[in-house]
PDB file of N, CA and C in Angstrom:
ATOM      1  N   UNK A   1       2.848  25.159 -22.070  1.00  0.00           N
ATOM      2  CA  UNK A   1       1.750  24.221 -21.979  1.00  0.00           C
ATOM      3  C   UNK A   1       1.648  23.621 -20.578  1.00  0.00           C
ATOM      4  N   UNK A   2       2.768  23.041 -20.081  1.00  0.00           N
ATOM      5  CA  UNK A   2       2.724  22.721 -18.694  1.00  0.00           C
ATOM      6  C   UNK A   2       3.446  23.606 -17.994  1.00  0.00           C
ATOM      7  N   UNK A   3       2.976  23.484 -16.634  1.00  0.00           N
ATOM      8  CA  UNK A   3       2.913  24.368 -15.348  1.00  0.00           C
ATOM      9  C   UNK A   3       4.781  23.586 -14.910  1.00  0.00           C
ATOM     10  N   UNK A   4       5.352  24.499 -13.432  1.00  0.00           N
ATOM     11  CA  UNK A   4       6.379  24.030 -12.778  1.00  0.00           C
ATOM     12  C   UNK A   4       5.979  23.089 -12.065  1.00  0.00           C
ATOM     13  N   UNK A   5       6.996  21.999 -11.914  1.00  0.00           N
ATOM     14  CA  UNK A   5       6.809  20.893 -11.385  1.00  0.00           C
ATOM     15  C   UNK A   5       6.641  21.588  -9.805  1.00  0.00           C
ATOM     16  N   UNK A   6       5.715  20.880  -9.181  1.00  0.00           N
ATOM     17  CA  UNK A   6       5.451  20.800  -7.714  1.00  0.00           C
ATOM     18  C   UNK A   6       6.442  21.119  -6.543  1.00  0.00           C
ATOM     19  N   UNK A   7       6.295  21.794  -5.815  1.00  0.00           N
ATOM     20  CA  UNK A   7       7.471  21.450  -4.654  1.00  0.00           C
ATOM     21  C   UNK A   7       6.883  21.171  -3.646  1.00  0.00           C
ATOM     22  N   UNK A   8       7.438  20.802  -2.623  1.00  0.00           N
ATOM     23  CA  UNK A   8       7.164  20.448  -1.094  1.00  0.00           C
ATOM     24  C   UNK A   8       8.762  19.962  -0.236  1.00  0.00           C
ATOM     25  N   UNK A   9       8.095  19.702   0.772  1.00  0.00           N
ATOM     26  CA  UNK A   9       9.231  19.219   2.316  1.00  0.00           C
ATOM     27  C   UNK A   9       7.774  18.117   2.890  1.00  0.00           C
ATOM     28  N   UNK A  10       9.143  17.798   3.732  1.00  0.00           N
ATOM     29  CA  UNK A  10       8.646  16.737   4.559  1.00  0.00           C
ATOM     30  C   UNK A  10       8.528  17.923   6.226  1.00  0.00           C
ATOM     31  N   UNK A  11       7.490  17.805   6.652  1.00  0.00           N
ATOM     32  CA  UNK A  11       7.217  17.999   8.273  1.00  0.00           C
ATOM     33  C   UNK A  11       7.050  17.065   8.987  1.00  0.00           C
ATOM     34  N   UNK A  12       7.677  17.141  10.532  1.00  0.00           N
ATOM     35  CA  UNK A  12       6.853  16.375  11.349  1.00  0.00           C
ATOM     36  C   UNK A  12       6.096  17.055  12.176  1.00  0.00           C
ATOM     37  N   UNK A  13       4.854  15.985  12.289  1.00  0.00           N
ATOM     38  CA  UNK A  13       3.560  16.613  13.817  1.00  0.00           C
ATOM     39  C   UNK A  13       3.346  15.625  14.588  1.00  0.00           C
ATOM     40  N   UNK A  14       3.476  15.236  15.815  1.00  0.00           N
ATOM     41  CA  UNK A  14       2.849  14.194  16.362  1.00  0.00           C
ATOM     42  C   UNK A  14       3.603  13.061  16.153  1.00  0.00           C
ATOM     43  N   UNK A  15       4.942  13.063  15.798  1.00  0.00           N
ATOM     44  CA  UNK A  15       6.159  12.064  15.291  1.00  0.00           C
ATOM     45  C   UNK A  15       5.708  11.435  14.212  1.00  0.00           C
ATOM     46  N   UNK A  16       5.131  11.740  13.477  1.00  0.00           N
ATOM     47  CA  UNK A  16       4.820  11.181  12.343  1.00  0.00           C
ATOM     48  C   UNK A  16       5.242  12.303  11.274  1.00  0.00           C
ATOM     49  N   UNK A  17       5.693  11.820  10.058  1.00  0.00           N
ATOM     50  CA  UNK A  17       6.255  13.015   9.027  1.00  0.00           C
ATOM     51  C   UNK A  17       5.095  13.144   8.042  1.00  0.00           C
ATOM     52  N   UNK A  18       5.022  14.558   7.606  1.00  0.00           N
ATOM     53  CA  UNK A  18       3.748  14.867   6.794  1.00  0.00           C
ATOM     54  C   UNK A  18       4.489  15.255   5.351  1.00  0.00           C
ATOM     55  N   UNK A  19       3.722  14.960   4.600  1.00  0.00           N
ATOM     56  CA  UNK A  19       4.059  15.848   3.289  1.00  0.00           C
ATOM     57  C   UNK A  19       3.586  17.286   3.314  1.00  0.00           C
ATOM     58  N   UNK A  20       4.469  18.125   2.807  1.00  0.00           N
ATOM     59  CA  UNK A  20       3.665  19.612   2.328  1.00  0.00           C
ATOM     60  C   UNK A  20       3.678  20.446   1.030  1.00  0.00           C
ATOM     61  N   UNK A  21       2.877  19.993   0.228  1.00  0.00           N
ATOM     62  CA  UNK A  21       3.098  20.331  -1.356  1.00  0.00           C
ATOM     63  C   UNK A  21       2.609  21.826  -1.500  1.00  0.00           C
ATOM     64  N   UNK A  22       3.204  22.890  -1.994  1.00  0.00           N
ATOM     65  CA  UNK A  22       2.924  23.782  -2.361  1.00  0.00           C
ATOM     66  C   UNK A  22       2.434  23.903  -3.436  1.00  0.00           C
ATOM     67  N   UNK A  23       0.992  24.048  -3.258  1.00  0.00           N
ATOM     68  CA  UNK A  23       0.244  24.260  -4.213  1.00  0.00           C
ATOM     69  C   UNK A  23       0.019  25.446  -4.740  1.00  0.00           C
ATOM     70  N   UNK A  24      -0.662  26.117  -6.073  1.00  0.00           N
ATOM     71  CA  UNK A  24      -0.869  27.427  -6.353  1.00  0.00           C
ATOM     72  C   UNK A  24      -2.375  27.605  -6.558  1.00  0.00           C
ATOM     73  N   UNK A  25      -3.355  28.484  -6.429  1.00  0.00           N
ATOM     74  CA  UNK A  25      -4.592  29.076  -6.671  1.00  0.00           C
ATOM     75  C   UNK A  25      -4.349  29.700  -8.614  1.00  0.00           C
ATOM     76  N   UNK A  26      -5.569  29.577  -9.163  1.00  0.00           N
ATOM     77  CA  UNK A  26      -5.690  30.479 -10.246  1.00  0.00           C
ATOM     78  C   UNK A  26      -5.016  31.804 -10.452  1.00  0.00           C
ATOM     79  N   UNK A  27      -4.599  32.366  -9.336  1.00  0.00           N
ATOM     80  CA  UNK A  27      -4.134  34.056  -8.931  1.00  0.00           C
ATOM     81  C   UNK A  27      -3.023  33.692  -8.646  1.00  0.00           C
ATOM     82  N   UNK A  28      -2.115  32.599  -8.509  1.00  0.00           N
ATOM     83  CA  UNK A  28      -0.873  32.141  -8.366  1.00  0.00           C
ATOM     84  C   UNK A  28      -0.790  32.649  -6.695  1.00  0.00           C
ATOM     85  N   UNK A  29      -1.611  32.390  -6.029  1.00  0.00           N
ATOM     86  CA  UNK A  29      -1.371  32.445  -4.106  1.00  0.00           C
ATOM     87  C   UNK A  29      -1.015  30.964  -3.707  1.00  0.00           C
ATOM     88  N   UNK A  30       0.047  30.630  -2.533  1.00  0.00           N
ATOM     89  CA  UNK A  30       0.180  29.523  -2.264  1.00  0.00           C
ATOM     90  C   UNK A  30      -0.681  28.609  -1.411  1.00  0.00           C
ATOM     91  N   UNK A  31      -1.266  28.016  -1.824  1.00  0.00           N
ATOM     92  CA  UNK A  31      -2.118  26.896  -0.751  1.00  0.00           C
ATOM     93  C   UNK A  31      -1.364  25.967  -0.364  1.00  0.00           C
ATOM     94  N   UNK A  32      -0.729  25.970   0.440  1.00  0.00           N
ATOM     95  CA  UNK A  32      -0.122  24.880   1.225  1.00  0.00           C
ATOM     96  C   UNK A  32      -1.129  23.158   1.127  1.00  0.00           C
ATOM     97  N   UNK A  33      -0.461  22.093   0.955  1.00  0.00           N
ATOM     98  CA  UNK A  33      -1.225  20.827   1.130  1.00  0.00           C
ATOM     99  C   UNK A  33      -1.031  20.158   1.995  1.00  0.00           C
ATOM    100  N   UNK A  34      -1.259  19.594   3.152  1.00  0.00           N
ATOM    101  CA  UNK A  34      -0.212  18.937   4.475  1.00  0.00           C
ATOM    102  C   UNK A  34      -1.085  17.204   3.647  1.00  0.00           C
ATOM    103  N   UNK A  35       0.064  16.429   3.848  1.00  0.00           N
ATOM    104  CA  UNK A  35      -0.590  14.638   3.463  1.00  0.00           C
ATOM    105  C   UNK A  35       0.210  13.891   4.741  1.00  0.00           C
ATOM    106  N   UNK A  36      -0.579  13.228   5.227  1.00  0.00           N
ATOM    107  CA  UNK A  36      -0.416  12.189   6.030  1.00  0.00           C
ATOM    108  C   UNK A  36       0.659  11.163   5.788  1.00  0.00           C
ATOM    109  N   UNK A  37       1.768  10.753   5.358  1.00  0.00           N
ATOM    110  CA  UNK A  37       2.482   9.494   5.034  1.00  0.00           C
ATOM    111  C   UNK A  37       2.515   8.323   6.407  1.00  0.00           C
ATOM    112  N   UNK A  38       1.761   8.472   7.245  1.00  0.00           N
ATOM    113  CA  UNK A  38       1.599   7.812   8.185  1.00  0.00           C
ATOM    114  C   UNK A  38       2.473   7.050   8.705  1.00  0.00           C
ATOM    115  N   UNK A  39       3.722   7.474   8.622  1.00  0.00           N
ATOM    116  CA  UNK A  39       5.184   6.594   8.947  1.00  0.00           C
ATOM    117  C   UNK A  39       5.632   7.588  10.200  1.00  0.00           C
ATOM    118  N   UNK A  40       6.056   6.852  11.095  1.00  0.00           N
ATOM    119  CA  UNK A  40       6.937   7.317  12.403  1.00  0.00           C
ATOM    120  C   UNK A  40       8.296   7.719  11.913  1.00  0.00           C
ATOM    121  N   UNK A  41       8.455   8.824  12.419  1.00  0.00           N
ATOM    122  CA  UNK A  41       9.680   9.613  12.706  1.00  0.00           C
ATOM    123  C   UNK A  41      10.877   8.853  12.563  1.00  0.00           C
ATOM    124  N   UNK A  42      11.091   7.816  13.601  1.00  0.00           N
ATOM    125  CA  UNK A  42      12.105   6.805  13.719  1.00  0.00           C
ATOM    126  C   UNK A  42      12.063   5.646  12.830  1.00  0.00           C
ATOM    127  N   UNK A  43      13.513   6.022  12.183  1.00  0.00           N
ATOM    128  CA  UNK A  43      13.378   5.235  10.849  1.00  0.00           C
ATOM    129  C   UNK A  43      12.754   5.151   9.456  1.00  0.00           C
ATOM    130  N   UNK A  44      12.436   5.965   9.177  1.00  0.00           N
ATOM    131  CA  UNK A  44      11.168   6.146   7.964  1.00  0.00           C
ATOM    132  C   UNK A  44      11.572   7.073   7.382  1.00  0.00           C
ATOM    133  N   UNK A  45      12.870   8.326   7.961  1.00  0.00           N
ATOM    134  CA  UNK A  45      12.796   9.268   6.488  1.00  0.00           C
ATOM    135  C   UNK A  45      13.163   8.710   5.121  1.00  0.00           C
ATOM    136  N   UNK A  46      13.624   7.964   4.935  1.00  0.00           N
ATOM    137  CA  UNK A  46      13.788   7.153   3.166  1.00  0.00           C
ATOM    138  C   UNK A  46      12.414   7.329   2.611  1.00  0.00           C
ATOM    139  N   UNK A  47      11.460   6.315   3.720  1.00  0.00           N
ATOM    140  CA  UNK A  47      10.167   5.971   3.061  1.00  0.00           C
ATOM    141  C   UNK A  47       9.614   7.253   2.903  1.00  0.00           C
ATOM    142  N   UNK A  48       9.560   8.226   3.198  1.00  0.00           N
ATOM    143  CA  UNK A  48       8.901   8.992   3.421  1.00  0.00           C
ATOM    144  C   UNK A  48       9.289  10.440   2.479  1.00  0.00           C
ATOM    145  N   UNK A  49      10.773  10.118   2.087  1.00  0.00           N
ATOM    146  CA  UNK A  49      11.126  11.186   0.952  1.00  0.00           C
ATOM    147  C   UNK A  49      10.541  10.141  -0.158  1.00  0.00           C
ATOM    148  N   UNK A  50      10.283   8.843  -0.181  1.00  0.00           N
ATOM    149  CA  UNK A  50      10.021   8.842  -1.192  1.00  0.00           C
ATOM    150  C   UNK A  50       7.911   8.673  -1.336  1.00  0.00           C
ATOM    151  N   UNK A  51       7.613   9.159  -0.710  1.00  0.00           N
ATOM    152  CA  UNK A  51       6.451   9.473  -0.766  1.00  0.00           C
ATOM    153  C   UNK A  51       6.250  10.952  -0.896  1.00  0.00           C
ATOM    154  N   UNK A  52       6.743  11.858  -0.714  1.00  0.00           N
ATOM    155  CA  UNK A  52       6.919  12.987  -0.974  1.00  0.00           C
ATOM    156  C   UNK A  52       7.276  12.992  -2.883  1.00  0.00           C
ATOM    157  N   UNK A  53       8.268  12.443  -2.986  1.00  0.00           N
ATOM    158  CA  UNK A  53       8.531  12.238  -4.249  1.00  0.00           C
ATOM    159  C   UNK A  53       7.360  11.946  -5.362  1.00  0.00           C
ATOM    160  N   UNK A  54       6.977  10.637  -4.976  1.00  0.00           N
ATOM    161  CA  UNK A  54       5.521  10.562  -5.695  1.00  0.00           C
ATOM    162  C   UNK A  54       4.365  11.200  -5.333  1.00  0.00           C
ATOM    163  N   UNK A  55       4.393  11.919  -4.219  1.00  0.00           N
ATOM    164  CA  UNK A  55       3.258  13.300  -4.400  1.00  0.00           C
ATOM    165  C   UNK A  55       3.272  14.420  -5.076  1.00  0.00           C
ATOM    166  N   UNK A  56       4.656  14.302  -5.385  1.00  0.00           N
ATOM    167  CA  UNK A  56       4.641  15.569  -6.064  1.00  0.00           C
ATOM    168  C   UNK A  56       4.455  15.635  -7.497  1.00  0.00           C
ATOM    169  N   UNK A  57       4.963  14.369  -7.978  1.00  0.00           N
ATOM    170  CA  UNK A  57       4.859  13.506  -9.478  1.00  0.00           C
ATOM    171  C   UNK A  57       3.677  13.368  -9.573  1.00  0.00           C
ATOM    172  N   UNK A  58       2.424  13.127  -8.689  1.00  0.00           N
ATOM    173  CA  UNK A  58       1.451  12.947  -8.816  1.00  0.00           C
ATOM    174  C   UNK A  58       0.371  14.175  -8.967  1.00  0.00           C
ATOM    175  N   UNK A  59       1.007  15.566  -8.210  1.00  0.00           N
ATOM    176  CA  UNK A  59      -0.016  16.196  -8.217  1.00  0.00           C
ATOM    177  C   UNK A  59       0.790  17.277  -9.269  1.00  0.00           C
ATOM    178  N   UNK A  60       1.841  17.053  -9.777  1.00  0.00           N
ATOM    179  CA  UNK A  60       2.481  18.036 -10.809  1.00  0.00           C
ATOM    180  C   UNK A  60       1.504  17.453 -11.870  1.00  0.00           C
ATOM    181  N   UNK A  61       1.129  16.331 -12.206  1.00  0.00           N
ATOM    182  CA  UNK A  61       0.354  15.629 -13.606  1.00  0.00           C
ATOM    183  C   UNK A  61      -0.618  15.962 -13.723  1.00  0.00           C
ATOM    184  N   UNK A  62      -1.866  16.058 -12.486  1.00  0.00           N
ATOM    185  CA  UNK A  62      -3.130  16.516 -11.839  1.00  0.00           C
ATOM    186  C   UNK A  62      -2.832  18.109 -12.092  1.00  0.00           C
ATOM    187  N   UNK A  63      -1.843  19.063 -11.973  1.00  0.00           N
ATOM    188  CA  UNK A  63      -2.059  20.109 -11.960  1.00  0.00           C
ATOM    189  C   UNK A  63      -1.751  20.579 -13.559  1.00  0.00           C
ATOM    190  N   UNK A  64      -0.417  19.536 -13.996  1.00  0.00           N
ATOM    191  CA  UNK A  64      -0.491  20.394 -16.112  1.00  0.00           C
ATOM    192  C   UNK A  64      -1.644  19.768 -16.760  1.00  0.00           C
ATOM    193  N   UNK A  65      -2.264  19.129 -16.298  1.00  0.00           N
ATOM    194  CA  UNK A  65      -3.524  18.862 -17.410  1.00  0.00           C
ATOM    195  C   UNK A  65      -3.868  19.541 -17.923  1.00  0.00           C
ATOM    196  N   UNK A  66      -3.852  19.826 -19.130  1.00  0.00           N
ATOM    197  CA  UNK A  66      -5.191  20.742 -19.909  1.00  0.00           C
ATOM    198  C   UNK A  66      -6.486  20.389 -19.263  1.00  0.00           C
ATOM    199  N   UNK A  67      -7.149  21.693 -19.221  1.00  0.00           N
ATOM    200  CA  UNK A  67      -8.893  21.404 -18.498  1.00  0.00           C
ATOM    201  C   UNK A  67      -9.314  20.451 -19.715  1.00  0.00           C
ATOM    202  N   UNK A  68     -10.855  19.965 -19.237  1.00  0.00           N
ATOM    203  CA  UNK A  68     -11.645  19.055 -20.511  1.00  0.00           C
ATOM    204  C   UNK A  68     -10.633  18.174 -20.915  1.00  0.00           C
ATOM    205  N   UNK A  69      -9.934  17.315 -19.848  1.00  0.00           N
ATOM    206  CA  UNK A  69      -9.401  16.314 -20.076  1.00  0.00           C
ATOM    207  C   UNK A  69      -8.908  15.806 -21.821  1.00  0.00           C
ATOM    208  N   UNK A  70      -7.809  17.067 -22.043  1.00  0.00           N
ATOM    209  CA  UNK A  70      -7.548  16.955 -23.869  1.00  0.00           C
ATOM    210  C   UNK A  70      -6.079  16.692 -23.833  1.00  0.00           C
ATOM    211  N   UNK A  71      -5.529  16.287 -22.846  1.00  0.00           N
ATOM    212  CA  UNK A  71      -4.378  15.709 -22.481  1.00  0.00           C
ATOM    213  C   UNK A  71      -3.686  14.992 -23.975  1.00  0.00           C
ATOM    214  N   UNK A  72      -3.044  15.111 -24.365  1.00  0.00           N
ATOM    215  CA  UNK A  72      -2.372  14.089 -25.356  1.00  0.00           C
ATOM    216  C   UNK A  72      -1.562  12.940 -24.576  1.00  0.00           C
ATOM    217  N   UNK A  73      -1.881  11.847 -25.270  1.00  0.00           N
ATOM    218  CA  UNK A  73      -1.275  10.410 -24.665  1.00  0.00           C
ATOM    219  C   UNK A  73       0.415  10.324 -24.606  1.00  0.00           C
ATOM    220  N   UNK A  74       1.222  11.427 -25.859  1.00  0.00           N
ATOM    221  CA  UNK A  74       2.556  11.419 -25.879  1.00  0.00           C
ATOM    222  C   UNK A  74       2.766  12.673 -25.062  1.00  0.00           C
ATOM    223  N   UNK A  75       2.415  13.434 -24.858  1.00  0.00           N
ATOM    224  CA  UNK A  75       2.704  14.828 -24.023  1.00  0.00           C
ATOM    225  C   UNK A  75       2.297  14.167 -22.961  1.00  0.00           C
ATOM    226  N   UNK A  76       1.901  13.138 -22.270  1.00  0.00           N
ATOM    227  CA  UNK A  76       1.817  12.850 -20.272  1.00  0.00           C
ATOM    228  C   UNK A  76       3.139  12.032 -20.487  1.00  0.00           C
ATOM    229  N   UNK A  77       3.531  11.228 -21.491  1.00  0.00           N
ATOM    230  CA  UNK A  77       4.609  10.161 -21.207  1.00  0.00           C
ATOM    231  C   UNK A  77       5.587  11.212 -21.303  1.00  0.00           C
ATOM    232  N   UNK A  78       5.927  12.164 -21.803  1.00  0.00           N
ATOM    233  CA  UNK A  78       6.966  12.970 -22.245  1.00  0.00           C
ATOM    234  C   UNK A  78       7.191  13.735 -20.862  1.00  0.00           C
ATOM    235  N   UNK A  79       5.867  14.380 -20.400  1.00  0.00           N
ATOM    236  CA  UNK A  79       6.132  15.147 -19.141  1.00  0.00           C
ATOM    237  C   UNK A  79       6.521  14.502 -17.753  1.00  0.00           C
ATOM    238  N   UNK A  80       5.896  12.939 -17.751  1.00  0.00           N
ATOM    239  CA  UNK A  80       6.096  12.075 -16.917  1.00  0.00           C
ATOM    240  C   UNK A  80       7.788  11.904 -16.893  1.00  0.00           C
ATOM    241  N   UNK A  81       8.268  11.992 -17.895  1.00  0.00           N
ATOM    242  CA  UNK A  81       9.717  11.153 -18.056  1.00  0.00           C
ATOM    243  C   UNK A  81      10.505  12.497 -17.634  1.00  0.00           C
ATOM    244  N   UNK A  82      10.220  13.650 -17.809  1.00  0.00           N
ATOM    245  CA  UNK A  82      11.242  14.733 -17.608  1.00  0.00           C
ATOM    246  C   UNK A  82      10.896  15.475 -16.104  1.00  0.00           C
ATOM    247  N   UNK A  83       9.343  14.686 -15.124  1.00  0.00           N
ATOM    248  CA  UNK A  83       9.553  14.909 -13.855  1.00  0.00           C
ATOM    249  C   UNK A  83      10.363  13.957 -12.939  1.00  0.00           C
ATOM    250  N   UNK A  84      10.624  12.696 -13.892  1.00  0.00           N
ATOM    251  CA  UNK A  84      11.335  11.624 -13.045  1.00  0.00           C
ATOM    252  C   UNK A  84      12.956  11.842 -13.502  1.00  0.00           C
ATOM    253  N   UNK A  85      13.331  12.759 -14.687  1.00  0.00           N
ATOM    254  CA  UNK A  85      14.730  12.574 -14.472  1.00  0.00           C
ATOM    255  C   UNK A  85      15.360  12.669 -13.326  1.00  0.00           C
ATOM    256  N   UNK A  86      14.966  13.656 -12.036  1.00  0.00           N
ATOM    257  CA  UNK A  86      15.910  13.844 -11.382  1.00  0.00           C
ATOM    258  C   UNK A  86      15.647  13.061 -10.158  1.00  0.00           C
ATOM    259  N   UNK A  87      15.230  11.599 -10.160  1.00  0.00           N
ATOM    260  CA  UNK A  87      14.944  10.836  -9.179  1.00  0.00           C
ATOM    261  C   UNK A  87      14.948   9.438  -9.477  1.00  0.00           C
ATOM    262  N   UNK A  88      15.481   9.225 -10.911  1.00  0.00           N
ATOM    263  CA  UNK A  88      16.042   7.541 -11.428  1.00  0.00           C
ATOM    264  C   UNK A  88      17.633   8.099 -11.930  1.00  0.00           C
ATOM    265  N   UNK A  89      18.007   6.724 -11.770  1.00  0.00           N
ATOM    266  CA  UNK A  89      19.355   7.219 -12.614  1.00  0.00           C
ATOM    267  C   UNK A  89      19.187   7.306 -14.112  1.00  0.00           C
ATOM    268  N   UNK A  90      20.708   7.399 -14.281  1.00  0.00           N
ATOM    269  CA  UNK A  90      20.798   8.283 -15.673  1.00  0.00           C
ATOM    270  C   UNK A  90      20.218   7.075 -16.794  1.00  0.00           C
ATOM    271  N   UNK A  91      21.020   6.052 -16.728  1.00  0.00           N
ATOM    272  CA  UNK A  91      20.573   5.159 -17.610  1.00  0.00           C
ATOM    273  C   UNK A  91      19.437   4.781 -17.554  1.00  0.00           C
ATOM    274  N   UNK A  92      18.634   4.444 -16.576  1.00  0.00           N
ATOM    275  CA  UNK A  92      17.291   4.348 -16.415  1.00  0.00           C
ATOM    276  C   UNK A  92      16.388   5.034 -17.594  1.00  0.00           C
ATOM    277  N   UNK A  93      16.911   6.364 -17.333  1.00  0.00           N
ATOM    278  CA  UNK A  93      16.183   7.683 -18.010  1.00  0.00           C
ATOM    279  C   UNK A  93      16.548   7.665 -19.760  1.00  0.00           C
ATOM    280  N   UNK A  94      17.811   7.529 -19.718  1.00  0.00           N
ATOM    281  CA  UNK A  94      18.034   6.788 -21.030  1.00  0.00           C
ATOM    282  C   UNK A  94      17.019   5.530 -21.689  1.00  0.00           C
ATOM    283  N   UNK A  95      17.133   4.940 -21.480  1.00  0.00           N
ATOM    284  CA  UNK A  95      16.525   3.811 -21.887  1.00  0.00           C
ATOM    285  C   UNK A  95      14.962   4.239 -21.802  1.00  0.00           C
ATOM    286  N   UNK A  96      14.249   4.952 -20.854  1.00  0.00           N
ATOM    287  CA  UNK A  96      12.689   5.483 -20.849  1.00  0.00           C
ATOM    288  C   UNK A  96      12.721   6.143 -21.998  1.00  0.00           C
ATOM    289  N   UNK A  97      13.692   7.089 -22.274  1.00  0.00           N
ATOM    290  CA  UNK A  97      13.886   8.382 -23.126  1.00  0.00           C
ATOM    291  C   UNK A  97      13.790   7.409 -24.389  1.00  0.00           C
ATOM    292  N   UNK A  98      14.595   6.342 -24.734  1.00  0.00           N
ATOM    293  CA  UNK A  98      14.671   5.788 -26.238  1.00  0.00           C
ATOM    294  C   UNK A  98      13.273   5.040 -26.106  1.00  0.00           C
ATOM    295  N   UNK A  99      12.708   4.452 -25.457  1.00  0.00           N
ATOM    296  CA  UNK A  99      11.265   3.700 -25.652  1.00  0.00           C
ATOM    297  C   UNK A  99      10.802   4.810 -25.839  1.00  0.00           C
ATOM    298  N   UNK A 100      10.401   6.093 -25.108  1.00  0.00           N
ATOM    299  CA  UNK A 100       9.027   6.750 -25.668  1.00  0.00           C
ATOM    300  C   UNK A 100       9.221   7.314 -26.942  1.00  0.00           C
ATOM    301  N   UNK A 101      10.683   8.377 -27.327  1.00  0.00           N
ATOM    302  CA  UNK A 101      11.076   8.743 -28.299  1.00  0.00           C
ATOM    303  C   UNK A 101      11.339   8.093 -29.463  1.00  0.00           C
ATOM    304  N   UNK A 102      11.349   6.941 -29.433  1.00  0.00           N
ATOM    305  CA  UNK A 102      11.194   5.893 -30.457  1.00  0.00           C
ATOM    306  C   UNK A 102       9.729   5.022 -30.926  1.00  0.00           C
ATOM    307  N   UNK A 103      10.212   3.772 -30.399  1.00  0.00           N
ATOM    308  CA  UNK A 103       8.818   3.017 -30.651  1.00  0.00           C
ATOM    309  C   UNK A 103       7.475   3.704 -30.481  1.00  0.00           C
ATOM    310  N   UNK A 104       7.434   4.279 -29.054  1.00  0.00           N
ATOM    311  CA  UNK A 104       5.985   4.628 -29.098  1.00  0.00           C
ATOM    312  C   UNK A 104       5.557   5.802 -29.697  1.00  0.00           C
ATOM    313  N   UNK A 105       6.600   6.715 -29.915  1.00  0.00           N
ATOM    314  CA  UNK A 105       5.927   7.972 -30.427  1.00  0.00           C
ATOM    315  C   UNK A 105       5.823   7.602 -32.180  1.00  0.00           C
ATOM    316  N   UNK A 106       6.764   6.684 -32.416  1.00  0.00           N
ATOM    317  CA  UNK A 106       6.179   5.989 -33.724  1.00  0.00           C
ATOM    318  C   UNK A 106       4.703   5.436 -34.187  1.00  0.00           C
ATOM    319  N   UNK A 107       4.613   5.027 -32.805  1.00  0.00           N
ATOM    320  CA  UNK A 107       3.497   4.462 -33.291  1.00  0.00           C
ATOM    321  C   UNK A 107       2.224   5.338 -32.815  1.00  0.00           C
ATOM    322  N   UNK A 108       2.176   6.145 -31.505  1.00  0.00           N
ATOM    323  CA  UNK A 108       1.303   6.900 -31.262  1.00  0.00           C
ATOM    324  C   UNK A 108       1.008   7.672 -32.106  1.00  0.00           C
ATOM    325  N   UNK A 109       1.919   8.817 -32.356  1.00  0.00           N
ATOM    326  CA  UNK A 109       2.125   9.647 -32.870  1.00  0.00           C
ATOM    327  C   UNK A 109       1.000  10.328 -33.928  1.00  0.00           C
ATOM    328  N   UNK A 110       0.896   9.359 -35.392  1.00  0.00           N
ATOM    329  CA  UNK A 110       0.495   9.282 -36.111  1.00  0.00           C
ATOM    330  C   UNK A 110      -1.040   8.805 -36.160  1.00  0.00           C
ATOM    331  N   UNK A 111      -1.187   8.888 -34.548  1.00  0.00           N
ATOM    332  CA  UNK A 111      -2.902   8.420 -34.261  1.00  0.00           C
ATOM    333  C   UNK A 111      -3.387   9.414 -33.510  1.00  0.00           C
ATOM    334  N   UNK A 112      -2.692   9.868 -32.972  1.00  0.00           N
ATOM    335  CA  UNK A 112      -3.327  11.641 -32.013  1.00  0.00           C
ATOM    336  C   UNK A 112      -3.992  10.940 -31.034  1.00  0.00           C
ATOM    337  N   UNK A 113      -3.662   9.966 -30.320  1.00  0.00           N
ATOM    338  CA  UNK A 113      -4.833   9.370 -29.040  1.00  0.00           C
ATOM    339  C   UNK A 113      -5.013  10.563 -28.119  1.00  0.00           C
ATOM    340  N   UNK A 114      -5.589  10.984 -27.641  1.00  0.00           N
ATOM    341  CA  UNK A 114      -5.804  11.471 -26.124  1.00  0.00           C
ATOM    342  C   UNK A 114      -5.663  10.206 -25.295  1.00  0.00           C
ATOM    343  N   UNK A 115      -5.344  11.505 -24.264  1.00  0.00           N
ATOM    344  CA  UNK A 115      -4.674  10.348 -22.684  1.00  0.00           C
ATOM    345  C   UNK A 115      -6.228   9.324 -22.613  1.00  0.00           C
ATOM    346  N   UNK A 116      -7.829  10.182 -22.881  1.00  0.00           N
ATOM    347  CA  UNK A 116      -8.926   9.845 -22.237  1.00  0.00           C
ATOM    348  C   UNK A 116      -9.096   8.620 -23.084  1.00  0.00           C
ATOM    349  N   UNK A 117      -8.068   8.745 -24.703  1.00  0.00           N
ATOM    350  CA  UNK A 117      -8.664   7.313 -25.499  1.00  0.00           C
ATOM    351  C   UNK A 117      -8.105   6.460 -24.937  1.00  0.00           C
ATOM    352  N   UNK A 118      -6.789   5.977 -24.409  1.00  0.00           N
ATOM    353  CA  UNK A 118      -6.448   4.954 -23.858  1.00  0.00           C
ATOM    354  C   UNK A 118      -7.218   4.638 -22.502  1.00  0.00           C
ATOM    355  N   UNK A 119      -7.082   2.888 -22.690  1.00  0.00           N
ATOM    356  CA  UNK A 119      -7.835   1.928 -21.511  1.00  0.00           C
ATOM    357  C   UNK A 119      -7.213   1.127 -21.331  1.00  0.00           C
ATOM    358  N   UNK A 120      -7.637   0.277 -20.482  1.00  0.00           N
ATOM    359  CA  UNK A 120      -6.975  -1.034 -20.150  1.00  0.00           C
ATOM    360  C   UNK A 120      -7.196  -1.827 -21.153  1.00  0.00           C
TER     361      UNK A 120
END
């Protein structure tokens, strides 16, 4: 149902470090993505892996969507939680893991929301 999570590196151009997400085409060819993190060279790789980090979390979600936005509301929290295991700690992930697998899929569950029914 869902695609491989995203990869990329960090580049620099111009002393500034770029993101580069490897993206895929329909035909599975790589489109390279270059993103701006607009942080200087000096001093900034932290900030800047962790902007890489959430680009990739971001465009791995953007890319498993089912087309016609039919997303299920427990399948994004589920996929969300198993692209962040390897970038919170363990207990963290624990404790995400017992809220969604518990309470909410209790209560979702049994209502079939799509991602598109939830709002603010």
């Amino acid at each position: 149902m869902f695609k491989k999570e995203i990869t990329g590196s960090l580049q620099v151009k111009n002393n500034v470090f770029y993101v580069v997400l490897n993206l895929y085409d329909e035909k599975g060819n790589r489109k390279p993505k270059w993103v701006s993190t607009g942080l200087l060279v000096r001093g900034n790789k932290r900030k800047a892996e962790e902007v890489l980090n959430q680009l990739k979390s971001e465009y791995t979600i953007k890319t498993a969507a089912p087309k016609g936005r039919d997303l299920e509301f427990l399948a994004y929290f589920k996929t969300w939680l198993e692209m962040k295991k390897g970038s919170i700690q363990e207990t963290t992930y624990e404790g995400y893991y017992g809220m969604i697998y518990g309470k909410i899929t209790q209560y979702f569950e049994p209502l079939g929301f799509k991602l598109q029914d939830v709002n603010e």
